[in-house]
Protein backbone atom coordinates (compact mmCIF):
# COMPACT_ATOMS: atom_id res chain seq x y z
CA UNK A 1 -39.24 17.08 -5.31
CA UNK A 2 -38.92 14.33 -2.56
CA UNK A 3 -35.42 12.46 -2.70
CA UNK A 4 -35.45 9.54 -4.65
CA UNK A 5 -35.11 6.46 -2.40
CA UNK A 6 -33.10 2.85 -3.22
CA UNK A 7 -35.00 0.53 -5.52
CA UNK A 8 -33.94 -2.03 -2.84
CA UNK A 9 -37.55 -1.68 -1.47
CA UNK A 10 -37.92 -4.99 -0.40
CA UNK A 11 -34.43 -5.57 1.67
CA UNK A 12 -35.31 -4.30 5.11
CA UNK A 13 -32.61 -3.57 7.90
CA UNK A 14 -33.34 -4.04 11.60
CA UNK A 15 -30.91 -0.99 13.50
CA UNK A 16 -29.83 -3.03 16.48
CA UNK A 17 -26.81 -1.73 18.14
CA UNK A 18 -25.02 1.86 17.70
CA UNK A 19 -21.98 -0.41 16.49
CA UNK A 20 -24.53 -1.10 13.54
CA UNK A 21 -24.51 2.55 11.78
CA UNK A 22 -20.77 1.99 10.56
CA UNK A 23 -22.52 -0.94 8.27
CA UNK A 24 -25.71 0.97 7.50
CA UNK A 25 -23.83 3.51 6.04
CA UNK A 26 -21.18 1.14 4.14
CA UNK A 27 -24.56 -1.38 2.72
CA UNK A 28 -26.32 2.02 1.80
CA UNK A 29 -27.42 1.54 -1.66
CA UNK A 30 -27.81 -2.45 -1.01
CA UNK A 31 -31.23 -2.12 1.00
CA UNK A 32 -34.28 0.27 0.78
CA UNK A 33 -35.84 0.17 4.42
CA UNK A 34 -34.93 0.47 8.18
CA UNK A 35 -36.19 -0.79 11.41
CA UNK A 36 -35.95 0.48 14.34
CA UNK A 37 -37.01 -0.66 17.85
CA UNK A 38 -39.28 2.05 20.31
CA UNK A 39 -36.41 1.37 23.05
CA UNK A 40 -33.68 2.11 20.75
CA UNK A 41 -35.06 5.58 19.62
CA UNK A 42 -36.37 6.16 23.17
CA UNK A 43 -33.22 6.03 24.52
CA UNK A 44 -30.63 7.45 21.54
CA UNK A 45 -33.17 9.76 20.31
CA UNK A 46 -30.55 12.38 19.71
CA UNK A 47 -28.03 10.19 18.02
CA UNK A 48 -30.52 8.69 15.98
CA UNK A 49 -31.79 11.98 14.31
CA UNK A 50 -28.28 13.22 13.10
CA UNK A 51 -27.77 9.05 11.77
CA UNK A 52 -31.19 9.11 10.00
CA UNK A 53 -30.59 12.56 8.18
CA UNK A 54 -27.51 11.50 7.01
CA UNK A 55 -29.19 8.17 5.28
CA UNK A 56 -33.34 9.53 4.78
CA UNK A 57 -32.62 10.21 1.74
CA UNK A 58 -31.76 6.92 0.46
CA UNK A 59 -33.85 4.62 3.00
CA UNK A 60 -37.26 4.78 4.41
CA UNK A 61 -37.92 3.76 8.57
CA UNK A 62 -40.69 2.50 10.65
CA UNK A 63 -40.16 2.66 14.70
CA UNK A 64 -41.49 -0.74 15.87
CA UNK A 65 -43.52 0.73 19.10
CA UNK A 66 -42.91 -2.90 21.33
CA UNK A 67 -45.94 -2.17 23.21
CA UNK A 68 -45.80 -5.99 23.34
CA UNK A 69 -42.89 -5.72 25.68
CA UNK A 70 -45.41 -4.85 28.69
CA UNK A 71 -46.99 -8.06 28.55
CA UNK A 72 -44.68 -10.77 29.79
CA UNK A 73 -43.18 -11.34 33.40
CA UNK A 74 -41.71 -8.31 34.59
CA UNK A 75 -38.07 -10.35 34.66
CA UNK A 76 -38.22 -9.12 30.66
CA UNK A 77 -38.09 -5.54 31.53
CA UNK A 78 -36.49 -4.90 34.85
CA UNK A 79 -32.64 -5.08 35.68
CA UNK A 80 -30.56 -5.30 38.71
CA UNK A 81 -27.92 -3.03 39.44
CA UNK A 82 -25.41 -1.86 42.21
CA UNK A 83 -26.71 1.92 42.17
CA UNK A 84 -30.69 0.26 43.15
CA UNK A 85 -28.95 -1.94 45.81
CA UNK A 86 -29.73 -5.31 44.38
CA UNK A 87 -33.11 -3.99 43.69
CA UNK A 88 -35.28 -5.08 40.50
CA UNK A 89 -36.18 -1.96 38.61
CA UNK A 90 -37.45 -1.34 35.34
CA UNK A 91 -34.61 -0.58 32.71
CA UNK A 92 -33.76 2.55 31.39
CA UNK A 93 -35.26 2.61 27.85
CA UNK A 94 -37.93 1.62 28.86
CA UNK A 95 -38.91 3.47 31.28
CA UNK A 96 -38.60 6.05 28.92
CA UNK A 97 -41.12 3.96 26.70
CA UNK A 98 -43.45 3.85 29.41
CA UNK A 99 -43.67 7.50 30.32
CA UNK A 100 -44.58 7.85 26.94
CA UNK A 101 -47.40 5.70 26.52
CA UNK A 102 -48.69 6.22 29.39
CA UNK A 103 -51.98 4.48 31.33
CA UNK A 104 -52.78 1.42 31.08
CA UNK A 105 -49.43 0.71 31.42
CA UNK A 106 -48.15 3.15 33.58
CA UNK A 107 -50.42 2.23 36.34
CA UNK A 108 -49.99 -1.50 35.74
CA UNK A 109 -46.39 -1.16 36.43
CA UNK A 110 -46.94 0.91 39.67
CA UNK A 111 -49.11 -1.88 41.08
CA UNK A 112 -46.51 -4.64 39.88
CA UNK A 113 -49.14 -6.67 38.39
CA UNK A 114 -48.88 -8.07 34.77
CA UNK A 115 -50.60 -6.43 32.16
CA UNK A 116 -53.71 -8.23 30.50
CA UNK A 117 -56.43 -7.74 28.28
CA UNK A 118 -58.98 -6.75 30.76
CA UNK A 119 -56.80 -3.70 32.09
CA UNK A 120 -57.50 -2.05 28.56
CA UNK A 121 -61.09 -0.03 29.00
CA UNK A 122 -63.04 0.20 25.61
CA UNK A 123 -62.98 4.07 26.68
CA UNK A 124 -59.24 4.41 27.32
CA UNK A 125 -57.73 2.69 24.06
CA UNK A 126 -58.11 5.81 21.99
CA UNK A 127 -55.93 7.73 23.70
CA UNK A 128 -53.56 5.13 24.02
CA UNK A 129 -53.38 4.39 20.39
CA UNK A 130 -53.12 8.44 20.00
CA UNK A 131 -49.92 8.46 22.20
CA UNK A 132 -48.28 5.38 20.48
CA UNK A 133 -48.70 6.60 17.34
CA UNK A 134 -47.65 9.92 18.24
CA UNK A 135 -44.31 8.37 19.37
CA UNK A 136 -43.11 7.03 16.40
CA UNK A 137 -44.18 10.33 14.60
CA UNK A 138 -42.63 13.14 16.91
CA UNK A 139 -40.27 11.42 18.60
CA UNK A 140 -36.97 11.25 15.87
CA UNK A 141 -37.82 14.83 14.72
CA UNK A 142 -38.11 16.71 17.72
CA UNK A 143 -34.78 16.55 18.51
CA UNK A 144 -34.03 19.30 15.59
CA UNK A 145 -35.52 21.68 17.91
CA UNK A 146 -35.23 20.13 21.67
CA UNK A 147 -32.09 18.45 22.18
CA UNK A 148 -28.55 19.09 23.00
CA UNK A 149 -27.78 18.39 19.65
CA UNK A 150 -30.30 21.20 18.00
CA UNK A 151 -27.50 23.73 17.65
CA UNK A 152 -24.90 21.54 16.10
CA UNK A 153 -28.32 20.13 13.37
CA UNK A 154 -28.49 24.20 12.83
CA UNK A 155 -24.75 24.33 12.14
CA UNK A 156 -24.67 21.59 9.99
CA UNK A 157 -27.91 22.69 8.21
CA UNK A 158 -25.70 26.11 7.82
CA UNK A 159 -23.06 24.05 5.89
CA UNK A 160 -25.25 21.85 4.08
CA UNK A 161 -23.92 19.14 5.33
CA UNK A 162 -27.59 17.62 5.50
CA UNK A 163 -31.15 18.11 4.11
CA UNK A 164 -34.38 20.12 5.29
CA UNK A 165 -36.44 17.14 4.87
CA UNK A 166 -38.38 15.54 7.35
CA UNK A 167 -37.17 12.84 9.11
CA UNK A 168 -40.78 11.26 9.47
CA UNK A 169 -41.48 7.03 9.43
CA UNK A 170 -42.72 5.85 6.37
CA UNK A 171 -45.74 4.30 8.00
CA UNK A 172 -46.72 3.97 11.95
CA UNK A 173 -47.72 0.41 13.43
CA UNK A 174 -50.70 0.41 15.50
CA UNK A 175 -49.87 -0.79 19.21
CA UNK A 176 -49.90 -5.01 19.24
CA UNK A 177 -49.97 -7.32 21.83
CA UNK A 178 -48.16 -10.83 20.92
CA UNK A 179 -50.70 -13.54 20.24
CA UNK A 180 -49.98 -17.04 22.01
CA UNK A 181 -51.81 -19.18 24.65
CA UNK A 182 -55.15 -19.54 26.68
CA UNK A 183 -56.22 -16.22 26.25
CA UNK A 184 -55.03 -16.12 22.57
CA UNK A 185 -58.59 -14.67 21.81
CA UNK A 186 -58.70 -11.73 24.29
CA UNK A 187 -55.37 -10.38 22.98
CA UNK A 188 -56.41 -10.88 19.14
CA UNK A 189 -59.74 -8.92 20.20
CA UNK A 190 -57.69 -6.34 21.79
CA UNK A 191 -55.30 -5.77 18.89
CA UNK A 192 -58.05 -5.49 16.37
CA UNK A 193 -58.97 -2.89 18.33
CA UNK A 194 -56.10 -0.99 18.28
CA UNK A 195 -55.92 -1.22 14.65
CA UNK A 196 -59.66 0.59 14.35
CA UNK A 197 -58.64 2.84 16.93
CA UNK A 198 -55.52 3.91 15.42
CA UNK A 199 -57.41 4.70 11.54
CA UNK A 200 -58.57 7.82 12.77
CA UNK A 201 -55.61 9.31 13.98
CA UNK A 202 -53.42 8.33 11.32
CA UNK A 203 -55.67 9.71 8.85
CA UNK A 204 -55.63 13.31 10.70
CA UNK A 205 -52.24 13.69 10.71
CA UNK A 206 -51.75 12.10 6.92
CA UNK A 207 -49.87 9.08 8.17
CA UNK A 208 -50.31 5.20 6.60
CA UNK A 209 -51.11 3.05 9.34
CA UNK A 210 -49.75 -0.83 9.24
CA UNK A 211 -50.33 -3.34 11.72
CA UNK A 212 -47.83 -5.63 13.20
CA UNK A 213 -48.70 -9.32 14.19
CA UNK A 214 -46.86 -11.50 16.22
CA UNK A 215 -47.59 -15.25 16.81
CA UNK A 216 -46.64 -18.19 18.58
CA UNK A 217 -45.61 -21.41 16.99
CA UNK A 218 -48.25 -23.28 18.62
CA UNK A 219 -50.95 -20.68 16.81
CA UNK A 220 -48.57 -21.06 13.35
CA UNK A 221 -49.57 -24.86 13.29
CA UNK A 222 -52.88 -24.22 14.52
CA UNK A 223 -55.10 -24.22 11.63
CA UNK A 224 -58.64 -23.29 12.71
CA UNK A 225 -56.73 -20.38 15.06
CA UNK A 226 -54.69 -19.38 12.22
CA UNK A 227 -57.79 -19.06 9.91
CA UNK A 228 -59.35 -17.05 12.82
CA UNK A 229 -56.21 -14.37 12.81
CA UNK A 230 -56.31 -14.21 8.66
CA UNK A 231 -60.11 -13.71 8.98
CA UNK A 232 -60.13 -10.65 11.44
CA UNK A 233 -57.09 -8.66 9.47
CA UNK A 234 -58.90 -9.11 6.22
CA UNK A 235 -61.80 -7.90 7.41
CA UNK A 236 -59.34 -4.36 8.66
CA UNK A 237 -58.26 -3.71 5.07
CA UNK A 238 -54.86 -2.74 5.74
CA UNK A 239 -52.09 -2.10 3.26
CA UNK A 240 -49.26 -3.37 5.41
CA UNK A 241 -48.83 -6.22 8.21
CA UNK A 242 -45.27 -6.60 9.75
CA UNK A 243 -45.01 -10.51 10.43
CA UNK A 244 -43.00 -11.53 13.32
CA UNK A 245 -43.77 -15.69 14.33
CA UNK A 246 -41.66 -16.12 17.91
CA UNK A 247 -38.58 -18.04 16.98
CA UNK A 248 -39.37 -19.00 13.71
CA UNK A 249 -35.94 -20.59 12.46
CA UNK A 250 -36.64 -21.20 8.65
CA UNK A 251 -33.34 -23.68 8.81
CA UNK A 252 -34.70 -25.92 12.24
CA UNK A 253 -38.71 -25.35 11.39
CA UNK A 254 -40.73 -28.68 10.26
CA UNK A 255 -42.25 -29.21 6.96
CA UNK A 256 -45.52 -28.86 8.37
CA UNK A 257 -44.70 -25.54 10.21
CA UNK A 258 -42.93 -23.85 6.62
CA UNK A 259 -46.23 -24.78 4.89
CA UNK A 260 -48.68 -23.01 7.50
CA UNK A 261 -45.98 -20.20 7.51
CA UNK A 262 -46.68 -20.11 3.23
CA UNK A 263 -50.81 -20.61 4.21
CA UNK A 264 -50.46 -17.26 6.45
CA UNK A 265 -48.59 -15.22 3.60
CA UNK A 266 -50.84 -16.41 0.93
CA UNK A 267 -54.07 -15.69 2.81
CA UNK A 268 -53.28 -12.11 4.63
CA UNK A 269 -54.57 -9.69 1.60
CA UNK A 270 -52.18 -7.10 2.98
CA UNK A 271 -48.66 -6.72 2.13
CA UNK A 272 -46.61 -8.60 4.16
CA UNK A 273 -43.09 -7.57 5.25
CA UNK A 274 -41.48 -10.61 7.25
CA UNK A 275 -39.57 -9.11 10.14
CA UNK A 276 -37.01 -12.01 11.22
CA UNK A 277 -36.92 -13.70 7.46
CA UNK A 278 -33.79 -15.51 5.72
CA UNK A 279 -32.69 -17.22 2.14
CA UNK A 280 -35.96 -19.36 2.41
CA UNK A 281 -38.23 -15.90 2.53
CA UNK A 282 -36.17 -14.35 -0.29
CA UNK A 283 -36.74 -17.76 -2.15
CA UNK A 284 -41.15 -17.28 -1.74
CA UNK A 285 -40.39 -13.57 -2.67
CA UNK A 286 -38.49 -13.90 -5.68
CA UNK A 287 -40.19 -16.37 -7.06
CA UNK A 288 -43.49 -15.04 -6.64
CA UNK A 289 -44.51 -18.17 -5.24
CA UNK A 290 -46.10 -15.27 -2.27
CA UNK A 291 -47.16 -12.78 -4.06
CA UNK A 292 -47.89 -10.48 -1.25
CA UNK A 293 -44.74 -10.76 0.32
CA UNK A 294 -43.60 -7.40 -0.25
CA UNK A 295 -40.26 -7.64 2.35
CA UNK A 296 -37.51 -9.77 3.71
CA UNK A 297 -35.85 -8.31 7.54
CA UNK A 298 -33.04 -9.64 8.84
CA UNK A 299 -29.99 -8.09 11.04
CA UNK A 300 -26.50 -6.45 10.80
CA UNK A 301 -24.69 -10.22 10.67
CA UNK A 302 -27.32 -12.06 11.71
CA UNK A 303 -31.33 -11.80 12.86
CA UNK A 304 -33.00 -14.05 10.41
CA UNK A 305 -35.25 -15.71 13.65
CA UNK A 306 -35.77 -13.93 17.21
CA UNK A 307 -37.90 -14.94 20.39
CA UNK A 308 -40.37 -12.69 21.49
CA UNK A 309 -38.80 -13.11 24.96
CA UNK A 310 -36.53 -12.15 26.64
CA UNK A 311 -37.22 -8.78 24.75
CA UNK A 312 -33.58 -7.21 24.62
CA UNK A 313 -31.07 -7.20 21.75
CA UNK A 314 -27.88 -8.69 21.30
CA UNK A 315 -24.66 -9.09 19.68
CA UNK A 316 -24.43 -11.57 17.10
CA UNK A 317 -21.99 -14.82 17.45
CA UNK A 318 -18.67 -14.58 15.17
CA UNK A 319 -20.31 -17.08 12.82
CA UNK A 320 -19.73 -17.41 9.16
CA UNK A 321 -22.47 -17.71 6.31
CA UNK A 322 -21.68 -20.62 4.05
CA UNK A 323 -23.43 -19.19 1.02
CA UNK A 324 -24.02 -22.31 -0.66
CA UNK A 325 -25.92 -23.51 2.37
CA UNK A 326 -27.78 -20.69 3.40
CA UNK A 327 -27.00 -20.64 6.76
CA UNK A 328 -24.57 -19.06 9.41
CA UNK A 329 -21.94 -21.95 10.83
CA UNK A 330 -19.77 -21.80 13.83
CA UNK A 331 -16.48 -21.64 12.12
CA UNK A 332 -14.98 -25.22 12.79
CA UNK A 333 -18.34 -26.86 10.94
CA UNK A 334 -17.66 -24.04 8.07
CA UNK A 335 -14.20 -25.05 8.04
CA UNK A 336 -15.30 -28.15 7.70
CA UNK A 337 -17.51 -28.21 4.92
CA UNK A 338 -14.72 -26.50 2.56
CA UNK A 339 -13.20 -29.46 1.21
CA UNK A 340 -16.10 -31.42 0.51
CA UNK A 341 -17.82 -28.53 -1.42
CA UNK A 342 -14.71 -28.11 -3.76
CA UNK A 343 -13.36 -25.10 -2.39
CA UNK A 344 -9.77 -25.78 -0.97
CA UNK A 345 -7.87 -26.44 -3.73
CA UNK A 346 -7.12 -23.02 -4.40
CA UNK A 347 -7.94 -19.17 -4.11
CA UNK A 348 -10.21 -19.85 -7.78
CA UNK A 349 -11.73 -23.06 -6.39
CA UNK A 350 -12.94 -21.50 -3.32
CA UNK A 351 -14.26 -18.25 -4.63
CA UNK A 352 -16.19 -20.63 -7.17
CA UNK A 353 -17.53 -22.78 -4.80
CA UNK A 354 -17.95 -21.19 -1.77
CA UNK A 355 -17.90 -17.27 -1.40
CA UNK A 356 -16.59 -14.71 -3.54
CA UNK A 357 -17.44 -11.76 -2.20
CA UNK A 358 -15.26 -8.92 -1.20
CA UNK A 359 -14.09 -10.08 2.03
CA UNK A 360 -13.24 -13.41 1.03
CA UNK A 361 -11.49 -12.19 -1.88
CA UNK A 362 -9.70 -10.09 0.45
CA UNK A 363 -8.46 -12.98 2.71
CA UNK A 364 -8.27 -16.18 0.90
CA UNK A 365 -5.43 -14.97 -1.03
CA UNK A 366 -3.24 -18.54 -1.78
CA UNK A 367 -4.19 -21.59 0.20
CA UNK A 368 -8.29 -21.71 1.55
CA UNK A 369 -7.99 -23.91 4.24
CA UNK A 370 -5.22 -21.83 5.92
CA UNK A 371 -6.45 -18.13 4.89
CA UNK A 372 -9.92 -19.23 5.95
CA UNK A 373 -8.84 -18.96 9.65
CA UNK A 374 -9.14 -15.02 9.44
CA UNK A 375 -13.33 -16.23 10.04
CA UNK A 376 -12.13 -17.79 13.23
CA UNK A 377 -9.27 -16.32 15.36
CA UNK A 378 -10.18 -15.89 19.28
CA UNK A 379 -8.70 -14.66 22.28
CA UNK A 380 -8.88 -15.87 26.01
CA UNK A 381 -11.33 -13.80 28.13
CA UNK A 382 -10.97 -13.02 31.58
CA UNK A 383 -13.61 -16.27 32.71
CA UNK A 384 -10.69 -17.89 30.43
CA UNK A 385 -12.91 -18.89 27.69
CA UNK A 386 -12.06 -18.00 23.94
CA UNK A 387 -14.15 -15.20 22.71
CA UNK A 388 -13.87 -13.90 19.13
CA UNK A 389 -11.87 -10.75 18.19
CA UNK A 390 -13.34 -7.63 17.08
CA UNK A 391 -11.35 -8.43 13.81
CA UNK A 392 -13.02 -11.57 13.20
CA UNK A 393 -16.36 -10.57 13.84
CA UNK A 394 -15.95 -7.77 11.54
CA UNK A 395 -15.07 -10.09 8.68
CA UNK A 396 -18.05 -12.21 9.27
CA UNK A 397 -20.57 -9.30 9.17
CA UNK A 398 -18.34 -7.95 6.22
CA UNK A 399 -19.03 -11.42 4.75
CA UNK A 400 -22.72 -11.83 5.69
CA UNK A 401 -24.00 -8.65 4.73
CA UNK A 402 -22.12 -9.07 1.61
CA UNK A 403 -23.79 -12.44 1.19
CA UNK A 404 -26.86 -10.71 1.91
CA UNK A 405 -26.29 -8.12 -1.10
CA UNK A 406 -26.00 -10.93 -3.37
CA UNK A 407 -29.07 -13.45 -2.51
CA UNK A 408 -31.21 -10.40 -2.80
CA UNK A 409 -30.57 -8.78 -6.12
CA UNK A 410 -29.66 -12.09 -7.92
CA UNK A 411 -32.34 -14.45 -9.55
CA UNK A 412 -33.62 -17.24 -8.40
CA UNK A 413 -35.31 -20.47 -10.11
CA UNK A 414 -36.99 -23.39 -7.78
CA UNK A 415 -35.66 -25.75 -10.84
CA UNK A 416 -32.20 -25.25 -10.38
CA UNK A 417 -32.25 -24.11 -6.47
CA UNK A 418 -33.31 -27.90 -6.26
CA UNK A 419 -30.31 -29.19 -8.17
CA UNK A 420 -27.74 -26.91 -5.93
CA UNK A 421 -29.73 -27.69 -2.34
CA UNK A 422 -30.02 -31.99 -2.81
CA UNK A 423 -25.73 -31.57 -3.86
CA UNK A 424 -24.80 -29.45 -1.19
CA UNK A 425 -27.11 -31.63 0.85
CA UNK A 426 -25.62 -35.03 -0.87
CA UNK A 427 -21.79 -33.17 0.29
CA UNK A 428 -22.63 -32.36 3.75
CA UNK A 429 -24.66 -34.77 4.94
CA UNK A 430 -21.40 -36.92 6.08
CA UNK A 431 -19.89 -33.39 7.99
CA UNK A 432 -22.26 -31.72 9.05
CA UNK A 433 -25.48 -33.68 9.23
CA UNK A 434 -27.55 -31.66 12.30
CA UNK A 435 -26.80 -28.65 10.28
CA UNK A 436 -28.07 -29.85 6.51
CA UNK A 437 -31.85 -30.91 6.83
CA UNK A 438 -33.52 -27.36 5.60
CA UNK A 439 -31.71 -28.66 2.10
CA UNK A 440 -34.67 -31.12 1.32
CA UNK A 441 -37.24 -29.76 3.08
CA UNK A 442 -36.82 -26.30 1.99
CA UNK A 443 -36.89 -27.90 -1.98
CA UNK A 444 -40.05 -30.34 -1.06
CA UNK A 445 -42.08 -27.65 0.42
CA UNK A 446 -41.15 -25.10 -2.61
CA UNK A 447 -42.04 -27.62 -5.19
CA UNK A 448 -45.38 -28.82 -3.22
CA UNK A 449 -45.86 -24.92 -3.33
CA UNK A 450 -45.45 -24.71 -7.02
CA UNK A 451 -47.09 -27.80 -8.13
């Protein structure tokens, strides 16, 4: 029998960092699925298999191949360091990344050129697509039998201190190119076919195949391109599209852009798992007012928007979520925004009002105003600015994730999200006005939505 997995299925987890696995095991039963980037398991392959058996059975994973990542300027993918003499080469991971996809891209590289659609022969993509794929299949389980750490999996297999099962994504994503300016149509044409490339492999080896698309804002807003994009991944009939619009901020975006964002969802006729999603996503899931929004992604303590350039990580600011705003605050504008939202009176008033999760329960123990500076304490670095401690970042991702828990298992009605959003909006709006305006147009676009 397999394991049974969370019934979290629709809270997804991006794996960023190795300092992320600590809170991946702690938020275990709050989510059901895990991302992880090609780079990441291309480069901590071995580290990654023993983390994934420990968790499998709880979670499912996809491996997000980035083939994407080959084609912007070569700035996005090279480094310079001492050891190459000041010389630009390509980074580490993904190099590694590169050697296993192999040609076009390989050879591109070599000649320093950037890669385009035209250096993709009709003749060549199947074998491409075949090596992708093959990636995010072999790549995590192979270490049981070829790594350094294959004798201490054994050992621990000996103990049973982890499971036989295979440690195998739940579905592989085709290879993508990110869709944006003049030649908008050439890369669309290529990724569709990818996608028809990639069927018949999948289906040999018994895999589900989804498709990830990635958009400009530009395209987002463009209607008669948008209805182009919709029209072509209909027509491919897959079960699953990973959505992923380049800095998408669901707080800063216009009206305008939120409802072509709802147009995309509601017209895709696949399932549609929102890759850098927040409380506005979880709102149009909930709700049902997107039906085929089957997921919500977001970060350890933050990644609810990314650019598609530049294409590394990160480490997310020491900023903390004020719950009743949806939305992470740099702590003197969270501060800030205690008093007029009725939470400084005392520890009751603020746990009421503001947060009552663990952590805060934890530190706002008498007076909220003073306790609350636990979200904030810095230290001088050495270029003499003040950086957060390790402390108080802790205690926001504590808080965030915790935050996270709660706006995805509780219930959610547009009626009376309206009534909380125009008073926290009416409260605000003489703090913190730059940091407010999703309030109204967050409730306007849900209602137009539902009307």
């Amino acid at each position: 029998m397999p394991p049974q997995k969370n019934k979290k299925d629709f809270h997804y987890l991006r794996y960023g960092i190795a300092a992320d696995k600590k809170y991946l095991i702690e938020y275990i039963n709050n989510y059901g699925n895990l991302i992880l980037n090609a780079k990441t398991v291309a480069f901590s392959g071995e580290q990654l298999f023993l983390f994934l058996h420990k968790i499998h059975d709880k979670v499912d994973f996809v491996i997000d191949p980035e083939t994407h990542i080959f084609q912007h300027d070569r700035s996005c993918i090279e480094s310079t360091t001492k050891k190459n003499k000041g010389k630009n080469v390509i980074r580490k991971s993904i190099r590694a990344l590169v050697e296993a996809y192999g040609n076009p891209i390989d050879k591109i590289l070599k000649s320093k050129n950037v890669l385009s659609p035209k250096h993709f022969d009709d003749k060549d993509i199947p074998e491409f697509c075949k090596r992708v794929l093959n990636f995010q299949i072999d790549t995590v389980k192979k270490q049981e039998s070829e790594s350094d750490v294959s004798e201490y999996f054994k050992f621990l297999k000996e103990k049973k201190l982890v499971k036989e099962d295979s440690i195998t994504p739940s579905y592989v994503i085709a290879p993508y190119f990110y869709l944006f300016g003049p030649d908008f149509k050439e890369w669309l044409g290529l990724n569709v076919k990818f996608i028809k490339n990639s069927i018949t492999h999948t289906r040999k080896r018994n895999f589900s195949l989804a498709a990830e698309l990635v958009l400009s804002q530009d395209i987002l807003t463009d209607r008669k391109k948008l209805d182009l994009i919709i029209k072509e991944y209909n027509q491919l009939n897959l079960q699953r599209i990973y959505l992923w619009i380049d800095s998408f901020s669901e707080h800063e975006s216009s009206e305008s852009s939120l409802e072509s964002f709802i147009y995309l969802l509601k017209n895709l006729q696949s399932s549609i798992i929102n890759l850098y999603g927040g409380y506005f996503s979880i709102v149009l899931k909930k709700t049902g007012l997107c039906k085929n929004l089957e997921g919500v992604s977001h970060g350890i303590g933050f990644g609810e928007e990314r650019s598609v350039v530049p294409v590394g990580g990160g480490v997310p600011a020491a900023k903390y979520y004020l719950k009743p705003l949806h939305k992470r605050l740099i702590y003197r504008n969270a501060l800030r925004s205690i008093k007029p939202l009725d939470g400084s009176k005392d520890k009751s008033s603020f746990l009421k009002n503001i947060c009552d999760c663990a952590m805060c329960q934890m530190l706002v123990k008498k007076s909220p105003l003073d306790d609350f500076q636990f979200y904030g304490i810095t230290k001088p670095g050495k270029d003499f600015r003040e950086y957060p401690t390790p402390k108080t970042i802790e205690f926001c991702i504590r808080h965030y994730m915790n935050c996270k828990v709660k706006e995805y298992s509780d219930e959610i009605k547009v009626e009376e999200l309206d009534s909380k959003m125009r008073s926290v909006y009416q409260k605000l709006k003489g703090i913190i006005p730059d940091e407010i305006s999703h309030c109204i147009k967050w409730i306007d676009v849900l209602n137009n939505v539902s009307s």
